[in-house]
Protein backbone atom coordinates (compact mmCIF):
# COMPACT_ATOMS: atom_id res chain seq x y z
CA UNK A 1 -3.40 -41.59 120.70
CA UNK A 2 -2.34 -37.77 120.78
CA UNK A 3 -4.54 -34.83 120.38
CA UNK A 4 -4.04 -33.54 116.51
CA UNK A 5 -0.78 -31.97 117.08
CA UNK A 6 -0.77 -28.04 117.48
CA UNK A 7 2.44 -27.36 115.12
CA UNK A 8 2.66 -23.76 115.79
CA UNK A 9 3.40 -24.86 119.64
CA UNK A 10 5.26 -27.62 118.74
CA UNK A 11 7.23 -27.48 115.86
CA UNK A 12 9.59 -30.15 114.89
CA UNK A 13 12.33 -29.99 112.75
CA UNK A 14 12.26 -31.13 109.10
CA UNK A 15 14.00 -34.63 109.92
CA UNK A 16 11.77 -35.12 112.72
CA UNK A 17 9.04 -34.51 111.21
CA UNK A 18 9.95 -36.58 108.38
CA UNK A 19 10.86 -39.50 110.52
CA UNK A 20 7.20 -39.48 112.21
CA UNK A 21 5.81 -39.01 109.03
CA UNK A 22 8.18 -42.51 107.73
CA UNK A 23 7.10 -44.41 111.16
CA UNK A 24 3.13 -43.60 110.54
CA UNK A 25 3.35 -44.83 106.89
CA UNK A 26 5.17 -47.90 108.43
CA UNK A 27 2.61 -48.76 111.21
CA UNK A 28 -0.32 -48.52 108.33
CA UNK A 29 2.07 -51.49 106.25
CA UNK A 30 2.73 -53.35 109.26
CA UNK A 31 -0.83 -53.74 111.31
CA UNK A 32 -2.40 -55.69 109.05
CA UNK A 33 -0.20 -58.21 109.62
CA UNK A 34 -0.46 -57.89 113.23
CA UNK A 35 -4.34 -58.78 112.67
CA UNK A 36 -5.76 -62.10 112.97
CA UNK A 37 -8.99 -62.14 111.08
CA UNK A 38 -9.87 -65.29 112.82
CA UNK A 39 -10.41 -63.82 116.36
CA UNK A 40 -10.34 -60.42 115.24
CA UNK A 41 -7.44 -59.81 117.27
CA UNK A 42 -3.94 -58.53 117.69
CA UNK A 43 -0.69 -60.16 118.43
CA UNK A 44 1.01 -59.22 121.05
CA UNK A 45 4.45 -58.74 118.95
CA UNK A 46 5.80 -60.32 115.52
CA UNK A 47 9.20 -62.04 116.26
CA UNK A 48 12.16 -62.71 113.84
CA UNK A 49 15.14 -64.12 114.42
CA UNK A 50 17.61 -62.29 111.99
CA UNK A 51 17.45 -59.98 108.85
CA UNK A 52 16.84 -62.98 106.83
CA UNK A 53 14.31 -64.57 108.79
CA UNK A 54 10.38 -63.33 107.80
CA UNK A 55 8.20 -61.93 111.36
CA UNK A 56 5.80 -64.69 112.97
CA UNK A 57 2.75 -63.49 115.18
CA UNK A 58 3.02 -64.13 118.44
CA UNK A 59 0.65 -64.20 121.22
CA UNK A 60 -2.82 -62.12 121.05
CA UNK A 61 -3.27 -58.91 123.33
CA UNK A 62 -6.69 -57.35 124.38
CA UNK A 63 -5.18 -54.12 125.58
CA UNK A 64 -3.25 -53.73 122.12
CA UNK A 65 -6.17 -54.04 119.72
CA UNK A 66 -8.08 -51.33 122.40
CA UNK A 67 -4.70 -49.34 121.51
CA UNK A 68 -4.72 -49.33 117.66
CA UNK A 69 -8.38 -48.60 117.96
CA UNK A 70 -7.70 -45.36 119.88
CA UNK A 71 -5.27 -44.61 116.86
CA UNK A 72 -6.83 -45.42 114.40
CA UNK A 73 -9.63 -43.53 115.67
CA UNK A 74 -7.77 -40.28 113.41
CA UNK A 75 -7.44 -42.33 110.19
CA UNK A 76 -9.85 -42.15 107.50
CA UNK A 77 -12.40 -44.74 106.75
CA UNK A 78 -10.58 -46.74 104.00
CA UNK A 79 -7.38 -46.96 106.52
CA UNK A 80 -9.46 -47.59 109.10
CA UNK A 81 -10.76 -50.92 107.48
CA UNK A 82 -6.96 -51.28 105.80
CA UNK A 83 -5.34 -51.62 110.02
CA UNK A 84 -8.63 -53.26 111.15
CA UNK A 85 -9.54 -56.49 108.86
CA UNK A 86 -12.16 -54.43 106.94
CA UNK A 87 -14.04 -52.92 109.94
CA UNK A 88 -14.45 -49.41 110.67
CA UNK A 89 -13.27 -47.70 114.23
CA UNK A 90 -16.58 -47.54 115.64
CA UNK A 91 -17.02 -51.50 114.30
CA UNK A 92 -13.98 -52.33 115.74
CA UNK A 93 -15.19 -51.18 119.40
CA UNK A 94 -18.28 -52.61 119.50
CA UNK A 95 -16.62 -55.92 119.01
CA UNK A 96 -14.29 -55.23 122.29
CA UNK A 97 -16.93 -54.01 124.08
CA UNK A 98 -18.80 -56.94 123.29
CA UNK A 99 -16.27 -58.83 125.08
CA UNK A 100 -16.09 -57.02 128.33
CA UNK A 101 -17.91 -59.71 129.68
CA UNK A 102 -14.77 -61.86 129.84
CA UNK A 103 -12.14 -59.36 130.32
CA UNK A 104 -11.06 -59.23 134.25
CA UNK A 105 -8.11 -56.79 133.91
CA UNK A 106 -8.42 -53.59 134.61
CA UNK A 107 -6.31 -51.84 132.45
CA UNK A 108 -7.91 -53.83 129.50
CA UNK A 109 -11.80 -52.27 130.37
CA UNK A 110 -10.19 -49.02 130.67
CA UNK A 111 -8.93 -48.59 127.39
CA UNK A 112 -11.86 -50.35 126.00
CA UNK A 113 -14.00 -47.83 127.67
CA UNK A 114 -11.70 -45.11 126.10
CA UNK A 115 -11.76 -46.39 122.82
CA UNK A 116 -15.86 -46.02 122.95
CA UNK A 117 -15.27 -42.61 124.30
CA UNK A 118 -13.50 -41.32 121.66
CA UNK A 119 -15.38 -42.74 119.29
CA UNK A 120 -18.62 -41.81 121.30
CA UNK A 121 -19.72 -45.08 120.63
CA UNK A 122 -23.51 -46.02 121.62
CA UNK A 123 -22.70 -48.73 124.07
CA UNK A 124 -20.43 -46.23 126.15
CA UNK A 125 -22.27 -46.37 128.91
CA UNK A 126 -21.81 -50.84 128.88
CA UNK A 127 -18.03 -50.10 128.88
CA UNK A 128 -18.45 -47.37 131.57
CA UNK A 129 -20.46 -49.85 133.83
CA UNK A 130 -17.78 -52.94 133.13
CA UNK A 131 -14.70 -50.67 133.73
CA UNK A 132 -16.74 -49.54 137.12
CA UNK A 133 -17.40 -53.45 138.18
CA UNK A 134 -13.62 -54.04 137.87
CA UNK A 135 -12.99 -50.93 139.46
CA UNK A 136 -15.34 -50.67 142.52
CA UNK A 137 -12.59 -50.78 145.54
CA UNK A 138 -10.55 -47.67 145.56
CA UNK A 139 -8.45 -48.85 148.04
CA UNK A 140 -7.62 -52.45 146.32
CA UNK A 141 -3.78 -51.33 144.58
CA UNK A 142 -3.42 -51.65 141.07
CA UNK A 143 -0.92 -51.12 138.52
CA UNK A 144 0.33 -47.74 137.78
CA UNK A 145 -0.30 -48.67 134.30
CA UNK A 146 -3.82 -49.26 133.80
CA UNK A 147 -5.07 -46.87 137.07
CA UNK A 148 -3.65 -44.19 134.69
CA UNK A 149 -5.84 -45.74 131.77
CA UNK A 150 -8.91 -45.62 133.59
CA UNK A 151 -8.24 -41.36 134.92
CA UNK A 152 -7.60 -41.12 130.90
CA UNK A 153 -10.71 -43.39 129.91
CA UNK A 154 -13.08 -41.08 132.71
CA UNK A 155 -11.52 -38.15 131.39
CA UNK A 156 -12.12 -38.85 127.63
CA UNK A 157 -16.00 -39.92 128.46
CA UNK A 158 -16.84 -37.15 130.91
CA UNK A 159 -19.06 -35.17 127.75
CA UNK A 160 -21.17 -38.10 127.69
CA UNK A 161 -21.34 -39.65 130.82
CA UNK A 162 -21.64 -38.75 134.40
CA UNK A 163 -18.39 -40.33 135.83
CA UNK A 164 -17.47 -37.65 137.90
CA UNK A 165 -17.10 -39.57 141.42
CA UNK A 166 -15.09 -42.64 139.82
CA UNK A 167 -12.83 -39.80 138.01
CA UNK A 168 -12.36 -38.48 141.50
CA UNK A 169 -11.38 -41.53 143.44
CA UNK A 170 -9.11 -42.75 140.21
CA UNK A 171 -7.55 -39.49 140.31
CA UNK A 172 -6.77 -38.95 143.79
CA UNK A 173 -5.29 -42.63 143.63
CA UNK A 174 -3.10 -41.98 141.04
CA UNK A 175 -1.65 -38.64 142.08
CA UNK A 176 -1.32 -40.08 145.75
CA UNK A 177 0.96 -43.44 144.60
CA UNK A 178 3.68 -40.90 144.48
CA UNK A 179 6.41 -40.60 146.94
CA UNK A 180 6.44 -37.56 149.04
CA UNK A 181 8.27 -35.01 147.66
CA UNK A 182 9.22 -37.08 144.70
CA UNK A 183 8.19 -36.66 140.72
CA UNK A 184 8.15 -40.22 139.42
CA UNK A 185 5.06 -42.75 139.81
CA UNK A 186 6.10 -46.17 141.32
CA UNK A 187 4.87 -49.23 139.14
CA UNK A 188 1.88 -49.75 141.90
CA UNK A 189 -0.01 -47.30 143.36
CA UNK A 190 -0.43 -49.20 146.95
CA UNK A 191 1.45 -52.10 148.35
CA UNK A 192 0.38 -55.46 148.23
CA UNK A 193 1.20 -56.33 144.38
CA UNK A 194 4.60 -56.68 144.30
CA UNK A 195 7.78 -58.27 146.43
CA UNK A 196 9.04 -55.74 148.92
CA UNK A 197 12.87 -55.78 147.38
CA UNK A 198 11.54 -54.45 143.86
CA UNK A 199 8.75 -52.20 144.91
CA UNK A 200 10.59 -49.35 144.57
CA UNK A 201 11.47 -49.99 140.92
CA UNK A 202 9.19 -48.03 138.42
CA UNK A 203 9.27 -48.39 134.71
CA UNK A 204 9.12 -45.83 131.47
CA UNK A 205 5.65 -47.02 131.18
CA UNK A 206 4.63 -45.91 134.96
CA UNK A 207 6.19 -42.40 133.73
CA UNK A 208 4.16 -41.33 130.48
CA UNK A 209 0.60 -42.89 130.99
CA UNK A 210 0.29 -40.71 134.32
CA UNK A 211 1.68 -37.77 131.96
CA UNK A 212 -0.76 -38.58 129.50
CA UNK A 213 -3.77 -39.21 131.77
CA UNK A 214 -2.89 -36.27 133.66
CA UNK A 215 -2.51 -34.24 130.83
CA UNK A 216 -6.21 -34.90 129.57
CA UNK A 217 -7.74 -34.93 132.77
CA UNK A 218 -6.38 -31.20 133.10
CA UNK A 219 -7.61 -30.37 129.51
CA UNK A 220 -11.36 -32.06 129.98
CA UNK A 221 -12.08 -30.10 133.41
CA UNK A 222 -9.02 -27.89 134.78
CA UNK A 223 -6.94 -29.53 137.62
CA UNK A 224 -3.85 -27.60 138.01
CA UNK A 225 -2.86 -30.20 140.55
CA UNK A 226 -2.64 -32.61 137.69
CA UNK A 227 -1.12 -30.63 135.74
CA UNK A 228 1.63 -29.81 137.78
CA UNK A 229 1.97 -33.29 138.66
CA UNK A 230 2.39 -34.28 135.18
CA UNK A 231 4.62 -31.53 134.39
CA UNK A 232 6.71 -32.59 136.95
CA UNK A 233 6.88 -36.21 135.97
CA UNK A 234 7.66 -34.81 132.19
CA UNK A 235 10.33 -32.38 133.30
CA UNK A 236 12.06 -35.34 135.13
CA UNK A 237 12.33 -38.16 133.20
CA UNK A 238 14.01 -35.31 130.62
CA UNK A 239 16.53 -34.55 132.80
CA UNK A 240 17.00 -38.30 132.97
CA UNK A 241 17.27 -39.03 129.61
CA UNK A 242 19.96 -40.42 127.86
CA UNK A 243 22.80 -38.64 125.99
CA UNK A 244 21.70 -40.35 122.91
CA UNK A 245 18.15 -39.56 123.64
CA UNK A 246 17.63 -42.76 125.38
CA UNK A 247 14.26 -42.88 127.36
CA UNK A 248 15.58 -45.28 130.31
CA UNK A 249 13.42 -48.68 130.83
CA UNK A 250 13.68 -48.51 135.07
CA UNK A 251 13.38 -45.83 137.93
CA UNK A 252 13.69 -46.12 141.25
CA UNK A 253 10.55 -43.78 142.66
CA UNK A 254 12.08 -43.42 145.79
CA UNK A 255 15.01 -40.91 144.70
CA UNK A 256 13.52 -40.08 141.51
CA UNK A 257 16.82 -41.51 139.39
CA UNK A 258 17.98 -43.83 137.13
CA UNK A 259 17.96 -47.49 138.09
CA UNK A 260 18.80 -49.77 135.01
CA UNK A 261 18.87 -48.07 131.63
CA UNK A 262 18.94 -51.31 129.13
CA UNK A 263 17.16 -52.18 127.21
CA UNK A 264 16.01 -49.27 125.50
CA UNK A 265 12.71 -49.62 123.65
CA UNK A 266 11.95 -48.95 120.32
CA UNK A 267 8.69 -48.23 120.81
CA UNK A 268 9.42 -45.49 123.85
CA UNK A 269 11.44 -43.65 121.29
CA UNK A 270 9.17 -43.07 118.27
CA UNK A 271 5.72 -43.58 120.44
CA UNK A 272 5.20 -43.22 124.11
CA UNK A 273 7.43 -40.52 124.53
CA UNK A 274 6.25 -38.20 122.12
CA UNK A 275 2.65 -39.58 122.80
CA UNK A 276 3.02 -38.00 126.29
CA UNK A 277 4.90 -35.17 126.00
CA UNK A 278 3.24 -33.46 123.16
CA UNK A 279 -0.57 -34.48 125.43
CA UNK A 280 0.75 -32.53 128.09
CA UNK A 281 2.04 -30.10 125.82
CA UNK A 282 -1.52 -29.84 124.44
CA UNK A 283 -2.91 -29.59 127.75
CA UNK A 284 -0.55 -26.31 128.38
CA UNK A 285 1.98 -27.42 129.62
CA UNK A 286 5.74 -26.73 128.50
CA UNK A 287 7.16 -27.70 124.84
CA UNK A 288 9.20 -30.71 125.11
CA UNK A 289 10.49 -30.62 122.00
CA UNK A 290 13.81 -30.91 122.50
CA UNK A 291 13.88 -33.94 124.20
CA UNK A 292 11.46 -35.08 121.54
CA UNK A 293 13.48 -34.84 118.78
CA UNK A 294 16.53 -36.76 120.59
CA UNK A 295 14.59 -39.59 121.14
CA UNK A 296 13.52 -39.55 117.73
CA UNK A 297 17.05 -39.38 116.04
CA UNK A 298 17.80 -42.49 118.33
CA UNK A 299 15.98 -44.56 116.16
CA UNK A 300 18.18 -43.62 113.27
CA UNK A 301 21.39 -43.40 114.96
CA UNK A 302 21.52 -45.46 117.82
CA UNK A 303 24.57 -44.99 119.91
CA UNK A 304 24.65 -48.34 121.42
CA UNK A 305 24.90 -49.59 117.38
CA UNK A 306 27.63 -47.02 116.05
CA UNK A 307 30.68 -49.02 115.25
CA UNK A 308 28.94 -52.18 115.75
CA UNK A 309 29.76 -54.30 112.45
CA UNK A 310 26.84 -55.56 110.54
CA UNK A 311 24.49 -53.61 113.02
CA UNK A 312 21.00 -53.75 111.11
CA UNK A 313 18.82 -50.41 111.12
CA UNK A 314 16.21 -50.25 114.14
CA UNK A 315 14.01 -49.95 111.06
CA UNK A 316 12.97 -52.17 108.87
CA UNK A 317 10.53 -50.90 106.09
CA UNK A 318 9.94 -54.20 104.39
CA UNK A 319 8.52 -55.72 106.98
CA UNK A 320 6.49 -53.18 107.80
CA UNK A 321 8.34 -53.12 111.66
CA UNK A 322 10.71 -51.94 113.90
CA UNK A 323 13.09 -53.70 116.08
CA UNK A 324 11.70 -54.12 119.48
CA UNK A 325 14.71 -52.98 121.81
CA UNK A 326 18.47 -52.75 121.68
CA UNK A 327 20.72 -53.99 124.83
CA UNK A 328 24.21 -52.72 126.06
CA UNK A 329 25.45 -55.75 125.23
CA UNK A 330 26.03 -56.87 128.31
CA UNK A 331 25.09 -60.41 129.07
CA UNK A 332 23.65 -59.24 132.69
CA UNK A 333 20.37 -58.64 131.41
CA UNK A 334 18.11 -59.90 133.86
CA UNK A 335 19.65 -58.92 137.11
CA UNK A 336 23.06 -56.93 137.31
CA UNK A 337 22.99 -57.41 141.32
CA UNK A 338 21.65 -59.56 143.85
CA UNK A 339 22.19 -58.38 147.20
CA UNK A 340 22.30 -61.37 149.60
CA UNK A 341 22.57 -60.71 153.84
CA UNK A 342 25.04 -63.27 154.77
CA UNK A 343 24.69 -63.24 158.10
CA UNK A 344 23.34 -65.96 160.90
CA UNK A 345 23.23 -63.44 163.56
CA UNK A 346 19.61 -62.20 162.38
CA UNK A 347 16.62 -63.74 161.43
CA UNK A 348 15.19 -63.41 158.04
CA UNK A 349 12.08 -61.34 159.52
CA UNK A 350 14.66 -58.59 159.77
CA UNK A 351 16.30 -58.85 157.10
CA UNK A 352 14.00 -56.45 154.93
CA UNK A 353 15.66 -53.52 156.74
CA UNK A 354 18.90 -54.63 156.62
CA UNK A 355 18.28 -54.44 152.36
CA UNK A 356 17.73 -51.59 149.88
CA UNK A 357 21.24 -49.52 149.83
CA UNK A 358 21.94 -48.05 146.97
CA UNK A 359 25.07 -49.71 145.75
CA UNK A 360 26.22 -47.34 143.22
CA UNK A 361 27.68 -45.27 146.20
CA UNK A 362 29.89 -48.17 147.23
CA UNK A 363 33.59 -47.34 147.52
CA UNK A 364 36.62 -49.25 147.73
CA UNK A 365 37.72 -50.19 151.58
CA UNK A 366 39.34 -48.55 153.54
CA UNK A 367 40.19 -49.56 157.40
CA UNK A 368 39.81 -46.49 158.80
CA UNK A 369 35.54 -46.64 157.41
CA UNK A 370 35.47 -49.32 160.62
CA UNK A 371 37.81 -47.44 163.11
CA UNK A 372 35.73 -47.78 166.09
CA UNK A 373 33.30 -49.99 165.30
CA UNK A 374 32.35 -53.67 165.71
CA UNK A 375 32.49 -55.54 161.83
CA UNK A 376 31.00 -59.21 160.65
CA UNK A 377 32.56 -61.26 158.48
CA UNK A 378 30.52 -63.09 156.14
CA UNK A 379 28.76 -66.39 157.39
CA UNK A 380 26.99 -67.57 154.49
CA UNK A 381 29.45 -69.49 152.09
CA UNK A 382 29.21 -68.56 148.82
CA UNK A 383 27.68 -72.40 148.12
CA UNK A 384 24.96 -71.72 150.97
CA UNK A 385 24.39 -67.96 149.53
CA UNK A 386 23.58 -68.36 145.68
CA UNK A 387 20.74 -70.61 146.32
CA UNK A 388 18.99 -67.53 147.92
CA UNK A 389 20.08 -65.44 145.73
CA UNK A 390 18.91 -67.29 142.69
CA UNK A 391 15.08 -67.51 144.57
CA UNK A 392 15.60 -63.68 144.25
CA UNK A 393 16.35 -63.80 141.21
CA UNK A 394 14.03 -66.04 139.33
CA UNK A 395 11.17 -64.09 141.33
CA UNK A 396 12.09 -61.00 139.02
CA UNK A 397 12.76 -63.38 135.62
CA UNK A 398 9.06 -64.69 135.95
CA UNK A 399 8.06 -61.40 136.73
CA UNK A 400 9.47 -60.13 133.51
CA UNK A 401 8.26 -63.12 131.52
CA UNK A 402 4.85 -62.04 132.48
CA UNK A 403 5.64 -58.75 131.08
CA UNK A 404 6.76 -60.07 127.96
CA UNK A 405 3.82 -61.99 127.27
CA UNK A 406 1.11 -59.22 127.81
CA UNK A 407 -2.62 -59.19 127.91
CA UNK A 408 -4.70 -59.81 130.55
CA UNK A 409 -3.87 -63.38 131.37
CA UNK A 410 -0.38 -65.20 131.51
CA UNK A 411 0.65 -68.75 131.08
CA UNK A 412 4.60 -70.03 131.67
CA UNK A 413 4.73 -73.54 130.93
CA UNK A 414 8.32 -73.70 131.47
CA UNK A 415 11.71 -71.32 132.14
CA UNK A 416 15.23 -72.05 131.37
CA UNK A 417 17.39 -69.58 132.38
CA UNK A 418 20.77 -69.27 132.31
CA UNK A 419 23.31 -67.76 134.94
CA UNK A 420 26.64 -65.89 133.27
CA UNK A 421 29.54 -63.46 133.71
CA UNK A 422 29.16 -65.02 137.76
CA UNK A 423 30.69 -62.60 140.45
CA UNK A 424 31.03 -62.33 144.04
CA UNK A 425 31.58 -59.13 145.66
CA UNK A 426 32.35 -58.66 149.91
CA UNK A 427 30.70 -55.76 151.17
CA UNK A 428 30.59 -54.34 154.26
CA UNK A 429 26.95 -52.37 154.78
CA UNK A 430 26.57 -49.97 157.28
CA UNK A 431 23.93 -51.36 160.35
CA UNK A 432 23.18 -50.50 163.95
CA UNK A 433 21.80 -53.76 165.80
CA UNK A 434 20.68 -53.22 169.23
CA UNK A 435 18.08 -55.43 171.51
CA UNK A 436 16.76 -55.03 174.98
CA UNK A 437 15.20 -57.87 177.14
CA UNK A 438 11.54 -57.66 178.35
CA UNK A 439 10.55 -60.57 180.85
CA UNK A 440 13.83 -62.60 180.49
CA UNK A 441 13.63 -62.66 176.50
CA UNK A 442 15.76 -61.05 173.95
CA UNK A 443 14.25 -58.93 171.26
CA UNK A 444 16.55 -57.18 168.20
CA UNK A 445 16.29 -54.42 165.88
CA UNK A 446 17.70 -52.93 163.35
CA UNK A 447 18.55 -49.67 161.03
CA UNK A 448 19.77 -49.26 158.13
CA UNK A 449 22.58 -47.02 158.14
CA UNK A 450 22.09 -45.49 154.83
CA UNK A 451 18.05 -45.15 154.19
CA UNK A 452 17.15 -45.29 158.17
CA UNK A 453 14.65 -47.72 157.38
CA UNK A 454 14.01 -49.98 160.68
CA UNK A 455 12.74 -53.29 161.21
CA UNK A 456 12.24 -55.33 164.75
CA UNK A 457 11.13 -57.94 167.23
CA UNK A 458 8.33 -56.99 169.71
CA UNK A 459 6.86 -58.58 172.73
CA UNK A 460 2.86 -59.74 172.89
CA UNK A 461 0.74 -59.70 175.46
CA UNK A 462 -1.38 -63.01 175.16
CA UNK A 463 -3.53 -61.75 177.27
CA UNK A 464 -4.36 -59.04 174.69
CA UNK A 465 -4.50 -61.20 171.84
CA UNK A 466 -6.61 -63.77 173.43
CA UNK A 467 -9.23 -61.04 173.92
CA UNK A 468 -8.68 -59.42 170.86
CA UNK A 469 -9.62 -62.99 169.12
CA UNK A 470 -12.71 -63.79 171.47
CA UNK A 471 -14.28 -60.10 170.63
CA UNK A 472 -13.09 -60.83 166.80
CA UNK A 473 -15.07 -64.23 166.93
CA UNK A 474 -18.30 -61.94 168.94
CA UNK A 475 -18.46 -59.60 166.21
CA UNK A 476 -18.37 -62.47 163.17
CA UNK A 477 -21.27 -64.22 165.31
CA UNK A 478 -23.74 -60.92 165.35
CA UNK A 479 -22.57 -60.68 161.31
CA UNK A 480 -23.50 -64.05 160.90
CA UNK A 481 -26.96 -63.76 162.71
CA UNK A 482 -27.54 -60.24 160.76
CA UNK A 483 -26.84 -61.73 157.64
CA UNK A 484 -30.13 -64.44 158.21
């Protein structure tokens, strides 16, 4: 999915550039098993559970097949039909295009309509007109995901198509789902899609496809802003990256920083990373070759694996795959902290302010951090808390279940999870509660007294809202009598 690489800007070294070479010869063994020539599909993953134990297919994936399309796409005709059950690239699109009919996610249309771009495949202008259906309110939010495919789909089909407005509004939404001031893309570009505790938290993915898309939108029409965007999304998540060239799996896009490293992903190392970097690189921006190359020798010399007895290699030629993801090993996989407000004194409509610290600056306690002020002891009981916590919890394990399956559409018939390594930690948070009384009732508020983020109680006027309703039910009448 990379521009033909440019190796006088970007040289590698010799075991780098061996290693890509070994990990391109692997992906041309292992796709055709990833195939199903029934459905002329691909699974979403191929599962084993040991050394011993030989890969099943699991799951199919829309977006994937689009995906090895746009690679293959620089393969020769005979490897071509090797990766693709006998059909050629430009075969292989018409037969996803064909089912645009059916696909409703949006970051599935967009890198079908990419794929026929870059193949400049007749029925481009069908794909064009399917991804545009799916992507006709601007304002609606979307994933940061797939609104990057679909500025990297425009992009790749602007020499054949007129797309120019819907490139406009899908750039300006991508570049503007940024934080002020901050580098990092959030995983949504508006709210609306996801709870308000984890909105903040972005992942690797929501870092390289705006890099990418940026990249190419700056190389098919000049957009400096783009390109500095991009750039500055690249030149962070380096700084971020791990000392043993770990690309980290979640950011918070507030701060621009780290927020949980593991697991680390196989396929960030050898793929996405490079994929990005060397696009933007290609686009002319800086060399990020460097960084490139440590991520690389992590999939050779993993540090979490060194010393680790009968630690297999992340790669594993015979199958023709590589192991998905390696964890700290640290049982706290799912969530390493849920932060619970035990307190009686406010209600839960303000408790959204009273979240979001960033615990990583917590200290041990001292008296003299409450000289002066007024502290509350916990009033939740630990049997009374959990429960909530858990809800919290298993909000983010379906979340990531979804994740896990892929594609366009999700079923989870069941979950069983299991809670470990249980702690319980009293912290005292820093808050300033005030309220004021307006016609003999109380209202509260809040701030937080590390982000400043307020929340709070407000009188109505039912006299306003009455009013407000009867011209709200005026309006829908005239509608209603315009309409026929």
């Amino acid at each position: 999915m990379v521009f033909p690489l440019d190796t006088a800007r970007v040289p590698l070294d010799a075991d780098a550039a061996e290693l890509v070479d070994r990990l391109c010869a692997l992906a041309l063994d292992g796709l055709p098993a990833m195939y199903r020539a029934d459905s002329d599909e691909f699974v979403f993953t191929r599962a084993a559970a040991g050394a011993t134990t030989r890969p099943e297919q699991r799951g199919t994936s829309t977006r994937y097949a689009a995906i090895v399309a746009l690679g293959a796409h620089w393969l020769g005709v005979d490897q071509q039909r090797q990766v693709l059950g006998g059909h050629t690239v430009a075969e292989y699109v018409g037969l996803l295009i064909g089912r645009l009919p059916r696909v409703r996610n949006l970051g599935d249309a967009a890198l079908i309509a990419w794929a026929a771009a870059q193949t400049k495949h007749d029925d481009l202008p069908r794909a064009l007109a399917a991804l545009k259906a799916l992507d006709s309110d601007a304002g609606k939010p979307q994933y940061v995901v797939e609104a990057a495919w679909v500025v990297a789909a425009l992009a790749a089909a602007r020499p054949y198509a007129d797309v120019e407005a819907h490139l406009a509004a899908a750039r300006d939404r991508l570049l503007d789902s940024r934080h002020s001031g901050r580098a990092l893309f959030p995983h949504a570009t508006r709210a609306g899609l996801l709870p308000w505790y984890r909105s903040h938290v972005a992942c690797y993915a929501d870092q390289v496809y705006p890099i990418q898309a940026l990249a190419r939108l700056h190389r098919s029409g000049d957009d400096p802003a783009a390109l500095r965007a991009a750039t500055a999304c690249a030149d962070r998540i380096c700084e971020l990256q791990g000392a043993g060239g770990q690309w980290w799996w979640h950011y918070d896009a507030r701060t621009d920083k780290v927020v949980e490293g593991y697991p680390v992903y196989t396929v960030h190392q050898h793929a996405m990373g490079p994929m990005a970097l060397l696009d933007l690189t290609e686009a002319g921006g800086p060399s990020y070759r460097e960084p490139i190359e440590r991520g690389l020798r992590w999939i050779t010399d993993p540090l979490e694996l060194r010393g680790v007895e009968g630690a297999e290699d992340i790669i594993r030629a015979a199958d023709g795959v590589t192991w998905r993801k390696v964890y700290r090993g640290d049982p706290r996989k799912v969530v390493r902290a849920a932060n619970g407000l035990a307190s009686k004194l406010l209600p839960a409509s303000l408790h959204q302010a009273a979240m979001g610290w960033d615990t990583k600056a917590l200290v041990p306690y001292k008296p003299e951090f409450v000289t002066g002020f007024r502290g509350e002891a916990y009033q939740i009981t630990l049997k009374d808390g959990f429960p909530i916590a858990r809800g919290k919890m298993e909000e983010t394990v379906r979340w990531l279940i979804r994740r896990q399956i892929g594609g366009s559409d999700q079923r989870i018939d069941s979950v069983n999870t299991r809670y470990s390594h249980l702690t319980f930690k009293h912290v005292l948070m820093p808050v300033w509660i005030s309220a004021y009384r307006y016609r003999n009732k109380t209202y509260r508020f809040l701030v937080n007294g590390q982000t400043g983020e307020t929340s709070g109680e407000s009188p109505l006027s039912w006299i306003k809202v009455t009013l407000l309703v009867i011209l709200g039910l005026i309006l829908f009448y005239f509608w209603v009598q315009l309409q026929g």
